[in-house]
N, C-alpha and C. Protein backbone atom coordinates (compact mmCIF):
# COMPACT_ATOMS: atom_id res chain seq x y z
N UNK A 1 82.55 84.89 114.79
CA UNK A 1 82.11 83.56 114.40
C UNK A 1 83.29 82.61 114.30
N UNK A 2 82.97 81.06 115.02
CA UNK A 2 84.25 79.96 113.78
C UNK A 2 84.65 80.52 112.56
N UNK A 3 83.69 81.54 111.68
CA UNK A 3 84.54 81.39 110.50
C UNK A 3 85.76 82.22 110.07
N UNK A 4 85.37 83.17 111.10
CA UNK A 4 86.34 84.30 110.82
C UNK A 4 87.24 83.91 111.95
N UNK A 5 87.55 83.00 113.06
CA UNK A 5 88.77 82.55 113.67
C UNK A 5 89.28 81.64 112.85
N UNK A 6 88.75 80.48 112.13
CA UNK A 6 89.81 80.20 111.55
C UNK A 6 90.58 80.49 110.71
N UNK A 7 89.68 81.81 110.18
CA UNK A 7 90.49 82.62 108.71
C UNK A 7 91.91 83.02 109.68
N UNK A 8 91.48 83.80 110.78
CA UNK A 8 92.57 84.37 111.32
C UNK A 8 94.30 83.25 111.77
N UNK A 9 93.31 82.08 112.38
CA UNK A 9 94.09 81.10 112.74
C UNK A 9 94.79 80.70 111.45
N UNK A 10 94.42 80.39 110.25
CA UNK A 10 94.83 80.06 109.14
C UNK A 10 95.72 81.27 108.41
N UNK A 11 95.92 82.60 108.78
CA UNK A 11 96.31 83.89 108.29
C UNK A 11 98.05 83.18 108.68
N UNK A 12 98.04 82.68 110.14
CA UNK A 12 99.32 83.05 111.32
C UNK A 12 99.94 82.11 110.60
N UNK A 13 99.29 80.88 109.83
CA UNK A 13 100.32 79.51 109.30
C UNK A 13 100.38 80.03 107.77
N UNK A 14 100.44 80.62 107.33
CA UNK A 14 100.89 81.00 105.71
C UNK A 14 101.47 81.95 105.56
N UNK A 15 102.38 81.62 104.41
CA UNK A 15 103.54 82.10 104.16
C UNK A 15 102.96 83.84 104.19
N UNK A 16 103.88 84.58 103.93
CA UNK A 16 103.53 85.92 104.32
C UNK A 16 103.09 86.73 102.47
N UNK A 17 103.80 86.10 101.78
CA UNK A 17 103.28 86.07 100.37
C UNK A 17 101.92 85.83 99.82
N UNK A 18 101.36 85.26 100.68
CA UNK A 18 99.73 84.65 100.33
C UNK A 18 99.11 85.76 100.68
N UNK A 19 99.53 86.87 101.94
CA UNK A 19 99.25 87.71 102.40
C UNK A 19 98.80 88.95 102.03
N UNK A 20 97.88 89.75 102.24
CA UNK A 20 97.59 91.27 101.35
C UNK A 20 98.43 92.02 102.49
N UNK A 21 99.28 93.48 101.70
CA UNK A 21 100.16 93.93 102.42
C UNK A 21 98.81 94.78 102.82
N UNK A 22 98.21 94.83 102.74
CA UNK A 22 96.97 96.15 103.54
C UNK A 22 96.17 95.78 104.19
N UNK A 23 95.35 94.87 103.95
CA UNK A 23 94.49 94.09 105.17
C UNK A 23 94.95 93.40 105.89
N UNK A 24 96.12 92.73 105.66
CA UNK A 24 96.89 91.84 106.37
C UNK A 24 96.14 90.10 106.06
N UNK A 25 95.42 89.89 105.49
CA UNK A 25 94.23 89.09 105.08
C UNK A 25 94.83 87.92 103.89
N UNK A 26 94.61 87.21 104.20
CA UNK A 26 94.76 86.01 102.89
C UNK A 26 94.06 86.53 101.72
N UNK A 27 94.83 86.22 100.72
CA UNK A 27 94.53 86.93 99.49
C UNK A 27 93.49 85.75 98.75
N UNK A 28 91.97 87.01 98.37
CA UNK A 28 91.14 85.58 97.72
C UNK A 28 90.80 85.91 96.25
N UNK A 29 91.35 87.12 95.52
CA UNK A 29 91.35 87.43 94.31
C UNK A 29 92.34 88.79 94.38
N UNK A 30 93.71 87.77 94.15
CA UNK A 30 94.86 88.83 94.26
C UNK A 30 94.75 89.33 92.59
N UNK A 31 94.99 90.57 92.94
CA UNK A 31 96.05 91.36 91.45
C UNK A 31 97.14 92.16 91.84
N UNK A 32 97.88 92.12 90.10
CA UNK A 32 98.75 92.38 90.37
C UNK A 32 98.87 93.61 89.75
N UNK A 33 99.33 94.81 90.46
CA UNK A 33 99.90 95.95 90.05
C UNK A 33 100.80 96.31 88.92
N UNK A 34 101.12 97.16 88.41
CA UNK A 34 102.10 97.36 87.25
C UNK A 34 103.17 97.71 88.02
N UNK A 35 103.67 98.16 89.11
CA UNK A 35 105.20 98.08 89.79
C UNK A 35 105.55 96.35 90.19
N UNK A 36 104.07 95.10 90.18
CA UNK A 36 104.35 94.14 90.09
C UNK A 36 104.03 93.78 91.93
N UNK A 37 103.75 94.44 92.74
CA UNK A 37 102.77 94.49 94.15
C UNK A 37 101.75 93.45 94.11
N UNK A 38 101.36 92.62 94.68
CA UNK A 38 99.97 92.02 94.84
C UNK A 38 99.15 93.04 96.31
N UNK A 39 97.83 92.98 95.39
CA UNK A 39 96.43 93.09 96.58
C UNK A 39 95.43 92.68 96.65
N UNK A 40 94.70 93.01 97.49
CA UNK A 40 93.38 92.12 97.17
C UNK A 40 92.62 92.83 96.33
N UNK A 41 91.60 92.62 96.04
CA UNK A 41 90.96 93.15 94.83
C UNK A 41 89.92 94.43 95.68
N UNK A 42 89.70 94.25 96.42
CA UNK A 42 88.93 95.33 97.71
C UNK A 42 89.98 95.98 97.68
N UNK A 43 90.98 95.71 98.05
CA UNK A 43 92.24 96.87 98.46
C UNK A 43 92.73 97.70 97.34
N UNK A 44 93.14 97.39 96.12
CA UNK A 44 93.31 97.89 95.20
C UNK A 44 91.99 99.08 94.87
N UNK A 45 90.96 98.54 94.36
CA UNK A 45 89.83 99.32 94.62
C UNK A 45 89.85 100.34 95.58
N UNK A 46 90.09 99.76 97.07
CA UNK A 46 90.09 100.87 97.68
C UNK A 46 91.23 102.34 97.15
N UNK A 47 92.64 101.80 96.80
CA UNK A 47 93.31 102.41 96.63
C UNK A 47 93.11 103.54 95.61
N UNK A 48 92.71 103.18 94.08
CA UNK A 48 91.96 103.07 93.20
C UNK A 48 91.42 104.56 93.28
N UNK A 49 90.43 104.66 94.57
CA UNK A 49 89.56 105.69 94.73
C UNK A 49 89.66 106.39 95.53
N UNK A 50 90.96 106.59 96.09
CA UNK A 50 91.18 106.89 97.27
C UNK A 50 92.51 108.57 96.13
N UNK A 51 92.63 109.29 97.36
CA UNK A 51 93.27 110.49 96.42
C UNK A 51 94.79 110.54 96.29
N UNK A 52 95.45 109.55 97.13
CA UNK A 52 96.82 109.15 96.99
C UNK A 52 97.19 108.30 95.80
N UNK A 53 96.13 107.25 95.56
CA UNK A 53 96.01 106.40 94.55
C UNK A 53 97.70 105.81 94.10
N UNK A 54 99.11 105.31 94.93
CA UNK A 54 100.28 105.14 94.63
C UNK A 54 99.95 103.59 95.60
N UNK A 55 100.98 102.80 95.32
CA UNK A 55 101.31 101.46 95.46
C UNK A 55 102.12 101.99 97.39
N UNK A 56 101.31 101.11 98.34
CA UNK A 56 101.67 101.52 99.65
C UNK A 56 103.34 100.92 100.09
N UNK A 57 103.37 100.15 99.56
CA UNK A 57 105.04 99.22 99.74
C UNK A 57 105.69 100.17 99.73
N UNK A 58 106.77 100.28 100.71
CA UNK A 58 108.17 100.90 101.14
C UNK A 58 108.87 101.43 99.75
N UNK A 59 109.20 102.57 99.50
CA UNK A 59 109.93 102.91 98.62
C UNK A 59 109.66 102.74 97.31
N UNK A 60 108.12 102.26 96.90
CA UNK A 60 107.77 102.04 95.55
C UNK A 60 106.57 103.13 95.38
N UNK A 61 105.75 103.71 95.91
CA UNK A 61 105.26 104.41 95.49
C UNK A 61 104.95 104.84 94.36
N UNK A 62 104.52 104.03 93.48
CA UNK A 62 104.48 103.91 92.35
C UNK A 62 102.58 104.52 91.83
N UNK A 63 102.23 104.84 91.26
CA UNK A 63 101.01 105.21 90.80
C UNK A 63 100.26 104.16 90.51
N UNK A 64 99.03 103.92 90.59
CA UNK A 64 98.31 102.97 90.48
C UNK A 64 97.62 103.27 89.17
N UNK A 65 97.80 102.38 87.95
CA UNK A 65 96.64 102.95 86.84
C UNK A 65 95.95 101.49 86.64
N UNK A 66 94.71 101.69 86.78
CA UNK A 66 93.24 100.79 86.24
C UNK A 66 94.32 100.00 85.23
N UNK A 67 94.25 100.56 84.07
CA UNK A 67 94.56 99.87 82.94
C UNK A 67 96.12 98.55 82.89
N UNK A 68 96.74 99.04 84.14
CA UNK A 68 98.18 98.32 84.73
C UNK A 68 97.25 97.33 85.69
N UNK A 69 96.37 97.12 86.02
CA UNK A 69 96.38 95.95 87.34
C UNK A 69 95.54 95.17 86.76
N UNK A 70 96.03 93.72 87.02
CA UNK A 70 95.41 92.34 86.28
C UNK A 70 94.67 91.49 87.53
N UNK A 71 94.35 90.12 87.13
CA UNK A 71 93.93 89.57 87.75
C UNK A 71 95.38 88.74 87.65
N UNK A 72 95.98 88.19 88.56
CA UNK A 72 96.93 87.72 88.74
C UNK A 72 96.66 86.00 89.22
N UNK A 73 96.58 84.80 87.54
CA UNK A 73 95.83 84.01 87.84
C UNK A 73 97.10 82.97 88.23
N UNK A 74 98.24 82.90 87.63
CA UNK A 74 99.49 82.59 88.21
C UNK A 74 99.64 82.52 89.67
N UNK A 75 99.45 83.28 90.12
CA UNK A 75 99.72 83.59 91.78
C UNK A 75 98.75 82.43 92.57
N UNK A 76 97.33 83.23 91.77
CA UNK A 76 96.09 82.33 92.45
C UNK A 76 96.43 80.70 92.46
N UNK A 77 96.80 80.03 91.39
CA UNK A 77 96.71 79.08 90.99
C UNK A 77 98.28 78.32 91.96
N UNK A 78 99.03 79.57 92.15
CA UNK A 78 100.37 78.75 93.33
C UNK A 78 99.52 79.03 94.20
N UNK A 79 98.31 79.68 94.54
CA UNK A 79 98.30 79.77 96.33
C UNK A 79 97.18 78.34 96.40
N UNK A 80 96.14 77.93 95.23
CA UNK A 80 95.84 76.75 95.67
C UNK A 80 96.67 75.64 95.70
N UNK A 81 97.87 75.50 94.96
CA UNK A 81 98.26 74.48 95.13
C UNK A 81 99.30 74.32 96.52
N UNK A 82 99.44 75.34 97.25
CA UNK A 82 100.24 75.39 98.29
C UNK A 82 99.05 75.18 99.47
N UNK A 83 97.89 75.35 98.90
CA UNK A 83 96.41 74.77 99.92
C UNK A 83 96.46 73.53 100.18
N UNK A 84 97.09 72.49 99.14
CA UNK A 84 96.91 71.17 99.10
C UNK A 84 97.94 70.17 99.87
């Protein structure tokens, strides 16, 4: 569909920070990990339940615990204003 090309088209012009390191996807309810990682909230989840359950970033491998990952409203709130 248009909607999902321009997501994509809109993926290639933002900064790589706005970015989920796992879907590769613009982040639309990032959190943040306790090693301090952003994901998307699907991805985390996925991770979550998955049997590796560690933070995928290079050399951090860090464990993922429920009770460590927030909603990261800071972040959200720079990625709208970098919308504008």
């Amino acid at each position: 569909t248009n909607f999902t090309m321009d997501m994509e088209m809109a993926n290639l012009l933002v900064d790589d920070r706005y970015i989920c390191g796992i879907c590769k996807k613009l982040f639309i309810e990032p959190l943040s990990a306790g090693c301090g990682h952003r994901y998307c909230k699907r991805c985390v989840e996925g991770l979550i339940n998955s049997t590796d359950q560690k933070c995928l970033v290079y050399n951090c491998r860090q464990l993922l615990l429920p009770t460590e990952i927030i909603f990261d409203v800071g972040f959200k709130r720079e990625m709208e204003a970098y919308e504008k």
